[in-house]
N, C-alpha and C. Protein backbone atom coordinates (compact mmCIF):
# COMPACT_ATOMS: atom_id res chain seq x y z
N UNK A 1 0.63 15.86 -17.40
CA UNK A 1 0.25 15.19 -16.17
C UNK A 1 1.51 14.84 -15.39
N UNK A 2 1.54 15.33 -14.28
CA UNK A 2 2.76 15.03 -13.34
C UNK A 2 2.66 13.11 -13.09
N UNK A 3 3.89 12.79 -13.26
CA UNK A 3 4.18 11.27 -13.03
C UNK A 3 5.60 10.80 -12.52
N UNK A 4 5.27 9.67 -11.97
CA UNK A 4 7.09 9.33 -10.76
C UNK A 4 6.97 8.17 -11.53
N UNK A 5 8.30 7.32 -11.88
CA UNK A 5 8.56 6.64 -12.05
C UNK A 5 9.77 6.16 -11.39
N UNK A 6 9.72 4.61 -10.72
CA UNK A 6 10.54 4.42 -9.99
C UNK A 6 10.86 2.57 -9.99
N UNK A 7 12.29 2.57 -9.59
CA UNK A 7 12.87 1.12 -10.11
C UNK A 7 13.14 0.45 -9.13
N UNK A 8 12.63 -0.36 -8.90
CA UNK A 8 12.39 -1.12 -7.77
C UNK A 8 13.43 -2.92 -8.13
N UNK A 9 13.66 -3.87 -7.07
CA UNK A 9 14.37 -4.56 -7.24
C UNK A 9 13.58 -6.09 -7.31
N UNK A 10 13.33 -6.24 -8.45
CA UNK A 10 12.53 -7.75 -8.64
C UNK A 10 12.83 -8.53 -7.55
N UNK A 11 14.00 -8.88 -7.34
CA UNK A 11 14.03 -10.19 -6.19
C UNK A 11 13.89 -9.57 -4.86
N UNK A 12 13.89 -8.29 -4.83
CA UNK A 12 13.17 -7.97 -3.21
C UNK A 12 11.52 -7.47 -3.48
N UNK A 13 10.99 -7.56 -4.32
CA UNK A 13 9.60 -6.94 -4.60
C UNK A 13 8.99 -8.44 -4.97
N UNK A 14 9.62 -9.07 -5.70
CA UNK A 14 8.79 -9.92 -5.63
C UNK A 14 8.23 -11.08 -4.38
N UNK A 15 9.23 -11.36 -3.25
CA UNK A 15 7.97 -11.97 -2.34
C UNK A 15 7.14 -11.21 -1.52
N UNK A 16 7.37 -10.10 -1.54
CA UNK A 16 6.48 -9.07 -1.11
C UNK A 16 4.50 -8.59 -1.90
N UNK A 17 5.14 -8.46 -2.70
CA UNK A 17 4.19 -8.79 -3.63
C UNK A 17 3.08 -10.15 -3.31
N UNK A 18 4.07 -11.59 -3.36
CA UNK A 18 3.16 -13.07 -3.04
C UNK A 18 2.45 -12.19 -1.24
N UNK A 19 3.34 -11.86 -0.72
CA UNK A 19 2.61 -11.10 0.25
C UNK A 19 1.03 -10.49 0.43
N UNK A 20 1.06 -9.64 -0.69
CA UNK A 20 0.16 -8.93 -0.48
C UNK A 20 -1.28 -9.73 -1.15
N UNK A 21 -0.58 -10.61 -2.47
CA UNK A 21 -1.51 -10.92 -3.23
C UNK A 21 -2.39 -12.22 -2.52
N UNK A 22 -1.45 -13.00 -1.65
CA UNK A 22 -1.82 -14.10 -0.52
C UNK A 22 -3.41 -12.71 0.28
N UNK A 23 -3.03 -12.02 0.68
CA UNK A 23 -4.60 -11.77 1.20
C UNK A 23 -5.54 -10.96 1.17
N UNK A 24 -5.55 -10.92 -0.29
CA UNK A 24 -5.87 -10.16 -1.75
C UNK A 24 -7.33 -10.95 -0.81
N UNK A 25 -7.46 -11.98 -1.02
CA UNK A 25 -9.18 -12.69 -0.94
C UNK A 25 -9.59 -12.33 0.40
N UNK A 26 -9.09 -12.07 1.69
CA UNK A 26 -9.51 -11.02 2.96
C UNK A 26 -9.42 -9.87 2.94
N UNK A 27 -8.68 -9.12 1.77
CA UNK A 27 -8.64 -8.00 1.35
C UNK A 27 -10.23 -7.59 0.93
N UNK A 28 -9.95 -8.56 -0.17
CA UNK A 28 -11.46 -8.17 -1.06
C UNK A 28 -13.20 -8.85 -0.60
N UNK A 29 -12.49 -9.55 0.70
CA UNK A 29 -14.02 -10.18 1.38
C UNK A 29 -14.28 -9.41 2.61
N UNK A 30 -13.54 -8.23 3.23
CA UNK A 30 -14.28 -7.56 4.32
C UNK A 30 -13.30 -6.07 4.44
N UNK A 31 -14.13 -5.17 4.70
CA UNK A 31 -13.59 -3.87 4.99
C UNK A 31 -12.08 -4.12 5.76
N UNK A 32 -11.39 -3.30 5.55
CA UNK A 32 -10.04 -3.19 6.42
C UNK A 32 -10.65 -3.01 7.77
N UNK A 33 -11.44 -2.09 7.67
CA UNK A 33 -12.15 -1.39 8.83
C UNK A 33 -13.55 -1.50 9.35
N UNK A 34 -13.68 -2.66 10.60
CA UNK A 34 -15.02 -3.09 10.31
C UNK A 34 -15.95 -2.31 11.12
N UNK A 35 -15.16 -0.99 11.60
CA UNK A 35 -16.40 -0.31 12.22
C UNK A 35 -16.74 1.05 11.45
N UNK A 36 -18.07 0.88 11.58
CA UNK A 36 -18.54 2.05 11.14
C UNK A 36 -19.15 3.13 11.57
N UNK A 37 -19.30 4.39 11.08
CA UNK A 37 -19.46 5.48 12.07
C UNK A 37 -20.83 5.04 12.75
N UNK A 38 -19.97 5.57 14.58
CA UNK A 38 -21.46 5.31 15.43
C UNK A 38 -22.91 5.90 15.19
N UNK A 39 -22.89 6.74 14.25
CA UNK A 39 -24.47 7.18 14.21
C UNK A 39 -25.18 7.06 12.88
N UNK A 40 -24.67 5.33 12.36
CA UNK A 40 -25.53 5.11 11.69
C UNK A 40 -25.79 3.69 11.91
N UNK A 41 -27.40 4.03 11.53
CA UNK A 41 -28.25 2.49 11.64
C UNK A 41 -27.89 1.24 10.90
N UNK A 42 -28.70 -0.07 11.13
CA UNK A 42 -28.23 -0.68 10.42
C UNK A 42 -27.99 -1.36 9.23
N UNK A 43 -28.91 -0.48 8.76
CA UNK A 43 -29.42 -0.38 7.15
C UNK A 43 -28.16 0.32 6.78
N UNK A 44 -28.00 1.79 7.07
CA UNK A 44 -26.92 2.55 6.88
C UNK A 44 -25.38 1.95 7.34
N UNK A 45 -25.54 1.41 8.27
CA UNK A 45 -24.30 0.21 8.05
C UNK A 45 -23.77 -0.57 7.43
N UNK A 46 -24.53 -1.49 7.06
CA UNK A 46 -24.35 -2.11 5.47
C UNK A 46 -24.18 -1.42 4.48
N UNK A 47 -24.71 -0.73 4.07
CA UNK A 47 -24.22 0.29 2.71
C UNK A 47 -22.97 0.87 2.86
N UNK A 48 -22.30 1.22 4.21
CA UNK A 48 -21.45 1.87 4.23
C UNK A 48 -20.24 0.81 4.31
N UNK A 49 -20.47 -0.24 4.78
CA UNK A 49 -19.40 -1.22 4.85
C UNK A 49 -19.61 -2.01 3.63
N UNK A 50 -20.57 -1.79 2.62
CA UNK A 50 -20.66 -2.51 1.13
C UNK A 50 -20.24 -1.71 0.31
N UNK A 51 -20.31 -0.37 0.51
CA UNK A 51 -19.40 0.44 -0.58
C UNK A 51 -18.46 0.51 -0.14
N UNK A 52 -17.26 1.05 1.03
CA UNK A 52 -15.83 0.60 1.57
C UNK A 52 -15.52 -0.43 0.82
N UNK A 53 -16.35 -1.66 1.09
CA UNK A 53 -15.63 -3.28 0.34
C UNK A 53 -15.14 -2.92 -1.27
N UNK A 54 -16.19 -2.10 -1.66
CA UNK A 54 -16.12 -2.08 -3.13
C UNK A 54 -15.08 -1.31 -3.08
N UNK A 55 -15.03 -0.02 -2.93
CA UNK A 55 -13.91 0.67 -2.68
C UNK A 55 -12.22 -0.17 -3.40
N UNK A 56 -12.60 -0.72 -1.71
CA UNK A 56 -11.42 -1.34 -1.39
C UNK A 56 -11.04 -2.32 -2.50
N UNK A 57 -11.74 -3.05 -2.57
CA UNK A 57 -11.40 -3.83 -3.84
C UNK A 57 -10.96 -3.25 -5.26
N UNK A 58 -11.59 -2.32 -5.61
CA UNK A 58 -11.26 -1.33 -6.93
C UNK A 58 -9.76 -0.73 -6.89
N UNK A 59 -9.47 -0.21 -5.80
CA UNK A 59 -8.23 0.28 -4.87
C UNK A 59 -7.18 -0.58 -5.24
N UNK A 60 -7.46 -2.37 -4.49
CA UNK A 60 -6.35 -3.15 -5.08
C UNK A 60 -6.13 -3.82 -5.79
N UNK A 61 -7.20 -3.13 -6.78
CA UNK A 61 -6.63 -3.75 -8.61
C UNK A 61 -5.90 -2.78 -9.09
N UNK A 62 -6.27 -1.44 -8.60
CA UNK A 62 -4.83 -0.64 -9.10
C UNK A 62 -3.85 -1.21 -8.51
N UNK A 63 -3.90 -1.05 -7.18
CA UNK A 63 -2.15 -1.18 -6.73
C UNK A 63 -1.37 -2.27 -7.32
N UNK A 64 -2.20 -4.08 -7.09
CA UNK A 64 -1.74 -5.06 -8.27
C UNK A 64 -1.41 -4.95 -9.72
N UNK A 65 -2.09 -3.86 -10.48
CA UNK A 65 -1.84 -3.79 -11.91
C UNK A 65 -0.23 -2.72 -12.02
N UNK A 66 -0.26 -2.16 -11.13
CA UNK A 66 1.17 -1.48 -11.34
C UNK A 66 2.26 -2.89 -10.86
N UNK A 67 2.12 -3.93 -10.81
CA UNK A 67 3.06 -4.72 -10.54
C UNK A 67 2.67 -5.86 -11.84
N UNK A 68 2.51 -5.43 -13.29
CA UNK A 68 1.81 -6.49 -13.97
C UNK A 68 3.31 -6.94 -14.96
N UNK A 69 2.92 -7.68 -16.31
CA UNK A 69 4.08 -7.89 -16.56
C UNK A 69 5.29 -7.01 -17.40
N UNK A 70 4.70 -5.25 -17.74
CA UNK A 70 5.87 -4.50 -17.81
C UNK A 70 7.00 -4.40 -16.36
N UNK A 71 6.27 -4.32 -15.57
CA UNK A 71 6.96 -4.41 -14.02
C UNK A 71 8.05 -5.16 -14.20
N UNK A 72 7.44 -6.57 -14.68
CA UNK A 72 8.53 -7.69 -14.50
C UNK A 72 9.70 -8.00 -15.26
N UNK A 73 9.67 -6.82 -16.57
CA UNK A 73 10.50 -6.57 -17.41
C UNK A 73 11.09 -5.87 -17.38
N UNK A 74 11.30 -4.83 -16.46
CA UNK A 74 12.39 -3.79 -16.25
C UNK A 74 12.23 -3.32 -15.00
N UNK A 75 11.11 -3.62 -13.95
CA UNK A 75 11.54 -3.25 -12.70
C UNK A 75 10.42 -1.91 -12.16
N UNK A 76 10.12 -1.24 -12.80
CA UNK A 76 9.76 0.34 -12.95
C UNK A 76 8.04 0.13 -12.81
N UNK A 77 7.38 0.85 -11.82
CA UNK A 77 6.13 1.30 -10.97
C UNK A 77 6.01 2.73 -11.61
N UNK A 78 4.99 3.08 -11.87
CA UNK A 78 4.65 4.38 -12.24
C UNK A 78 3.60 5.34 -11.88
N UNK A 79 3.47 6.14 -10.47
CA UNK A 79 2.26 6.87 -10.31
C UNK A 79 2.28 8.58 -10.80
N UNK A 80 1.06 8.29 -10.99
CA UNK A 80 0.45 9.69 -11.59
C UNK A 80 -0.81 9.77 -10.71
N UNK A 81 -1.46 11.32 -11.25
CA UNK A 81 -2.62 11.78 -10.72
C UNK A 81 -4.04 10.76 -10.80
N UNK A 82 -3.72 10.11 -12.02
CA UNK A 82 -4.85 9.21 -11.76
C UNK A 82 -4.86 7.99 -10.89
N UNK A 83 -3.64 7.68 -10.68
CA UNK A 83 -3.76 6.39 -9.78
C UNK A 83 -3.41 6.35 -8.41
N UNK A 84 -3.12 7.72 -8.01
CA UNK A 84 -2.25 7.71 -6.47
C UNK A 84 -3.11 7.85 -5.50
N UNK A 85 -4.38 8.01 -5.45
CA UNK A 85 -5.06 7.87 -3.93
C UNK A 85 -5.27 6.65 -4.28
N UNK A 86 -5.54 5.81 -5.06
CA UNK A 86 -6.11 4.39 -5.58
C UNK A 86 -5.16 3.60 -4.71
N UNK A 87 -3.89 3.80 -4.92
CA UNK A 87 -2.95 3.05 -4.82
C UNK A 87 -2.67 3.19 -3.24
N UNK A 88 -2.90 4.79 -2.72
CA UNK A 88 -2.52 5.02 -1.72
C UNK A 88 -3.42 4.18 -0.53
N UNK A 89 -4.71 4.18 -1.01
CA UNK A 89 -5.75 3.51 -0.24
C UNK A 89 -5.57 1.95 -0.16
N UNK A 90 -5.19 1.81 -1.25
CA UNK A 90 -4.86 0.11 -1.34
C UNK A 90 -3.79 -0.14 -0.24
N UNK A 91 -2.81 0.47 -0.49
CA UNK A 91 -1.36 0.57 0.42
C UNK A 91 -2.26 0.89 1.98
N UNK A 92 -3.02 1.22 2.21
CA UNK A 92 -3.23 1.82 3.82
C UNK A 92 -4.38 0.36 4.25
N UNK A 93 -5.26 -0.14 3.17
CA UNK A 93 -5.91 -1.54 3.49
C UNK A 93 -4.98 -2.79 3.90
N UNK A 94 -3.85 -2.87 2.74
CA UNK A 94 -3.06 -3.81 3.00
C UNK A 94 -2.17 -3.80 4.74
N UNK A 95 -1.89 -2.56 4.62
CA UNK A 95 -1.48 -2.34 5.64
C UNK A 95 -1.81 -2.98 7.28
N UNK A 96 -3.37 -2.56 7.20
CA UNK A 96 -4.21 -2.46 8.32
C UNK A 96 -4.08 -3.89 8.92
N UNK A 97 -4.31 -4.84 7.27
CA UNK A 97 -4.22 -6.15 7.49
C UNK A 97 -2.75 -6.68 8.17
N UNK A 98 -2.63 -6.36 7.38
CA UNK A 98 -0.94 -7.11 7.93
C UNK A 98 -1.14 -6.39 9.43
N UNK A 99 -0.94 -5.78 9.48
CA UNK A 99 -0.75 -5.53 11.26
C UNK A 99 -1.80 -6.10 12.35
N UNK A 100 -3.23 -6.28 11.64
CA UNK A 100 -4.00 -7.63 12.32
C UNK A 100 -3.49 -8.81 12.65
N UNK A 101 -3.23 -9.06 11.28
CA UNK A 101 -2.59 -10.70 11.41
C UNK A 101 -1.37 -10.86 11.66
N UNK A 102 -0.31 -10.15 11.51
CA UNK A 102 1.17 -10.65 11.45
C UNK A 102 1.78 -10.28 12.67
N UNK A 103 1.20 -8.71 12.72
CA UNK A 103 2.36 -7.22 13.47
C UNK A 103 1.87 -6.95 14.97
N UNK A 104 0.14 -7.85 15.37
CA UNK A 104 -0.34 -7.44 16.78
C UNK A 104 1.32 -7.46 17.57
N UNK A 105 2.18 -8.05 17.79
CA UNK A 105 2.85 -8.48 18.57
C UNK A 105 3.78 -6.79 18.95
N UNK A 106 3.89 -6.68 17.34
CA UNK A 106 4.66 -5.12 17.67
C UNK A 106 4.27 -3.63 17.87
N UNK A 107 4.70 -3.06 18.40
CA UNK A 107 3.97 -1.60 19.11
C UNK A 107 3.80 -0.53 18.01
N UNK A 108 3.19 -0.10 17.63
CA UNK A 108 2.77 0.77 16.65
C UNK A 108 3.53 1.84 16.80
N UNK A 109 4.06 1.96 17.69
CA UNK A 109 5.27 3.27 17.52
C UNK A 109 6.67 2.59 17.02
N UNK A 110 6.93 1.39 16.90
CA UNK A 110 8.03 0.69 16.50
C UNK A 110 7.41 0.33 15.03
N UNK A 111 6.24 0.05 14.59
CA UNK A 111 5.92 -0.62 13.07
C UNK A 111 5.72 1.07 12.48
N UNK A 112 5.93 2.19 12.83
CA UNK A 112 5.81 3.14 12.15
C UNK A 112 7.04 3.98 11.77
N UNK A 113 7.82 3.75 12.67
CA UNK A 113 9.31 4.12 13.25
C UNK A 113 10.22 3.50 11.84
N UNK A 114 9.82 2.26 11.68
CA UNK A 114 10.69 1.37 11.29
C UNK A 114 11.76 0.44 12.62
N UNK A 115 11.66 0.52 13.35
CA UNK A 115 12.43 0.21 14.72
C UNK A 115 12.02 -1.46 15.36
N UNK A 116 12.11 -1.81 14.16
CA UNK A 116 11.92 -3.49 14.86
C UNK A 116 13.08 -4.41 14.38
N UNK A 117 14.16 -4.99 15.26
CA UNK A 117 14.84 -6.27 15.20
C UNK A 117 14.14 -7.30 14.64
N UNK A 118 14.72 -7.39 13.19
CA UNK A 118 14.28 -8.74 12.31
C UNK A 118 14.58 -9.81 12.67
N UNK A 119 15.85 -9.82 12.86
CA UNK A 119 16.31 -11.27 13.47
C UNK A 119 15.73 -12.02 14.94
N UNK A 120 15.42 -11.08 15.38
CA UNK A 120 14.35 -11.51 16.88
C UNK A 120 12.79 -11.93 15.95
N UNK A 121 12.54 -12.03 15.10
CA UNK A 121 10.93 -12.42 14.32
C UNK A 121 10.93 -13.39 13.38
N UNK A 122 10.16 -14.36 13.64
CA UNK A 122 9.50 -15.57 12.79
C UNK A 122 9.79 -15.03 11.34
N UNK A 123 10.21 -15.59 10.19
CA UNK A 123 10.09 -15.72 8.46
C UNK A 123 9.36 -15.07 8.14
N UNK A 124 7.76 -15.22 8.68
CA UNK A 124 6.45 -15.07 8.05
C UNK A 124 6.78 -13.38 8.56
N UNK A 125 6.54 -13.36 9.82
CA UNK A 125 6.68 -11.80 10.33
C UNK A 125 7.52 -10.77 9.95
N UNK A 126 8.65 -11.53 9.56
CA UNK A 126 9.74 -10.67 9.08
C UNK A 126 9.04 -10.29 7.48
N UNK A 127 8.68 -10.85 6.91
CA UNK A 127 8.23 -11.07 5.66
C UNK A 127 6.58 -9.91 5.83
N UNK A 128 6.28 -9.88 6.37
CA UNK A 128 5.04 -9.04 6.40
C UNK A 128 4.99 -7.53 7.10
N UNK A 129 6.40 -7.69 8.00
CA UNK A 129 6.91 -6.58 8.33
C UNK A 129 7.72 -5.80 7.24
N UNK A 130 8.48 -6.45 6.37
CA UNK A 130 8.87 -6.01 4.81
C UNK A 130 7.71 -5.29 3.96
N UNK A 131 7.00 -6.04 4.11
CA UNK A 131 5.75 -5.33 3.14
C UNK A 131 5.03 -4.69 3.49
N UNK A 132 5.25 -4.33 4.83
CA UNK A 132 4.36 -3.43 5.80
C UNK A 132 5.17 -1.83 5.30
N UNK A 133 6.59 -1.81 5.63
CA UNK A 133 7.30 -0.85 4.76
C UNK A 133 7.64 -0.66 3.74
N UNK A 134 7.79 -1.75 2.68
CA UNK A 134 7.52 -1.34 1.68
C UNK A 134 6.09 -0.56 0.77
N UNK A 135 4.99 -0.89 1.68
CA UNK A 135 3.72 0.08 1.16
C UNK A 135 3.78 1.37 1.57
N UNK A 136 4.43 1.28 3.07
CA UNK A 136 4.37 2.74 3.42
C UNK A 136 5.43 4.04 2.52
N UNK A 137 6.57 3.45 2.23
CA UNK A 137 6.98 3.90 1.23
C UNK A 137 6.59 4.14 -0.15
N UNK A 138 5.60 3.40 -0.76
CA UNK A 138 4.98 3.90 -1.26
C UNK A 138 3.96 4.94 -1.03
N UNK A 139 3.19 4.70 -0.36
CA UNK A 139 2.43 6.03 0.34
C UNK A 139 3.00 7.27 0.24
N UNK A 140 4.47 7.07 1.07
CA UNK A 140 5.09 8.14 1.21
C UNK A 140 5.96 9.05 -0.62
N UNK A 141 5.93 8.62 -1.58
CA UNK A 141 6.63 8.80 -2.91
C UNK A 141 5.16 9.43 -3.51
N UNK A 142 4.03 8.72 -2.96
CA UNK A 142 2.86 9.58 -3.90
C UNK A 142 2.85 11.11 -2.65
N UNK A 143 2.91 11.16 -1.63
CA UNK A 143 2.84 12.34 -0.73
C UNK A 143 3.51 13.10 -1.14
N UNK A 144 4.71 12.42 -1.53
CA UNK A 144 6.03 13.67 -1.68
C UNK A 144 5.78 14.24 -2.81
N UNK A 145 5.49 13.15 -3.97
CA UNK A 145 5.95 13.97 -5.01
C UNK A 145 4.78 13.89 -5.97
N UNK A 146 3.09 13.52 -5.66
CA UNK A 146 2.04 13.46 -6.43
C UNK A 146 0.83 14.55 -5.43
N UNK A 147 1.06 14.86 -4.19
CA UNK A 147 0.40 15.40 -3.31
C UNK A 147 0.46 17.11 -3.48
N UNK A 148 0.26 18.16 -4.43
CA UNK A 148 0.20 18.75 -3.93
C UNK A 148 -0.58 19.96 -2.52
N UNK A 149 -1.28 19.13 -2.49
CA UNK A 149 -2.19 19.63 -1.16
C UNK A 149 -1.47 19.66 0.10
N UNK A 150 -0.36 18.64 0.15
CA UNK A 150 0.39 18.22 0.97
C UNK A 150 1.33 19.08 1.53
N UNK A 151 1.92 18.70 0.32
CA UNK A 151 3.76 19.37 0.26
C UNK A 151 3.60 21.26 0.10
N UNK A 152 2.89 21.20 -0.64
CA UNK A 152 2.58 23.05 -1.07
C UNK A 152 3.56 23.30 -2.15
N UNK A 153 4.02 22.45 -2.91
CA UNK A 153 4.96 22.76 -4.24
C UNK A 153 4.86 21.93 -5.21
N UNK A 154 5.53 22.30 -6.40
CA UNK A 154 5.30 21.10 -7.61
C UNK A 154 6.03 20.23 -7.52
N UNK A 155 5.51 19.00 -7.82
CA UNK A 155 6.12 17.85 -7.88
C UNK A 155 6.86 17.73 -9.44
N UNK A 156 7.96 16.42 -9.55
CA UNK A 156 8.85 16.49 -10.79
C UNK A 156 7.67 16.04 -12.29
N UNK A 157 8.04 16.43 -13.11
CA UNK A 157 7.45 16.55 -13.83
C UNK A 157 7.85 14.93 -14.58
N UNK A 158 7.17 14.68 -15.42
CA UNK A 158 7.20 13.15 -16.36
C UNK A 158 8.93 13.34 -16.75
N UNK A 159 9.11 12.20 -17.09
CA UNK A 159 10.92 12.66 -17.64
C UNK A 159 11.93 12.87 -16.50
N UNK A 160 11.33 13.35 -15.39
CA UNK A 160 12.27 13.83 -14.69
C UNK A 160 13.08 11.90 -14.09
N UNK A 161 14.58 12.00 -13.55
CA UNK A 161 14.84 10.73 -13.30
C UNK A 161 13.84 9.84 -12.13
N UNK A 162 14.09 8.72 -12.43
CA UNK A 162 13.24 7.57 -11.76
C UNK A 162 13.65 7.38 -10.33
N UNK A 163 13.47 7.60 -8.77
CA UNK A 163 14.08 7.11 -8.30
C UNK A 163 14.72 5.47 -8.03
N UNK A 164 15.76 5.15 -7.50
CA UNK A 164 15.16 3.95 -7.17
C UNK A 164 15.93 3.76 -6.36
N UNK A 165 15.06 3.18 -5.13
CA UNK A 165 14.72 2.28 -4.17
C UNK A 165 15.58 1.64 -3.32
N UNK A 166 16.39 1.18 -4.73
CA UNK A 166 16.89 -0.45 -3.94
C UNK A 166 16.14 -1.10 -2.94
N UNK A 167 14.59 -1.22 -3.29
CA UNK A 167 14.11 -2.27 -2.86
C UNK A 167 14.16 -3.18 -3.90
């Protein structure tokens, strides 16, 4: 089974992390996405925004359990085939949120870019703008190197070195 392993930097992962896990409970109490396709009723609405929820929630118990307490003992995240859309989906919910609540202010061609002046932004913002890229980077490590549908080549095999981060 193809797998990445990668070493990440406790004291920059971890308030990122209180980040995400702070709105873990709006995470897991309403779709990222509260609209649903226009041509269904509203019976079919509910089901579709009650399985999303579930979804979603299942989604970010993976992404949380790759941060459990081997994490906190050496640093090291590990995706494979079984957990990388899980994780990836979790990473694209969290996302959505944070840019509701934190990021309206900044232009979506600058929160995708990476192209935003920290020091011009509030603690909190700066802090949610961190974790806004740090998921997408994740996203982007399962694309590169767990995606082959994506990329059109093999990804490194188990064993191969860990990157890391220096996050």
């Amino acid at each position: 089974m193809k797998r990445i392993e990668v070493k990440l930097s406790l004291l920059v992962v971890a308030p990122l992390l209180d980040v995400i896990k702070g709105l873990a409970d709006d995470i897991n109490g309403e779709p990222a996405t509260a609209r649903p396709p226009q041509d269904l009723d509203g019976e079919f609405q509910e089901a579709w925004s009650r399985d999303l929820l579930g979804g979603q929630q299942s989604d970010l118990a993976v992404l949380l359990a790759l941060f459990g307490e081997d994490f906190f003992l050496d640093g090291i995240v590990s995706f494979d085939q079984t957990n990388a859309e899980a994780i990836a989906r979790a990473c694209s919910a969290v996302r959505l949120l944070l840019r509701d609540r934190y990021l309206k202010p900044l232009a979506d061609e600058a929160l995708e870019a990476g192209e935003v002046e920290l020091t011009n932004l509030d603690p909190a913002v700066q802090k949610a703008f961190m974790c806004y890229l740090f998921l997408a980077t994740i996203q982007e490590l399962i694309i590169q190197h767990l995606d082959e549908s994506i990329i059109g080549s093999s990804p490194p095999e188990a064993g191969d070195s860990a990157p890391d981060l220096g996050i």
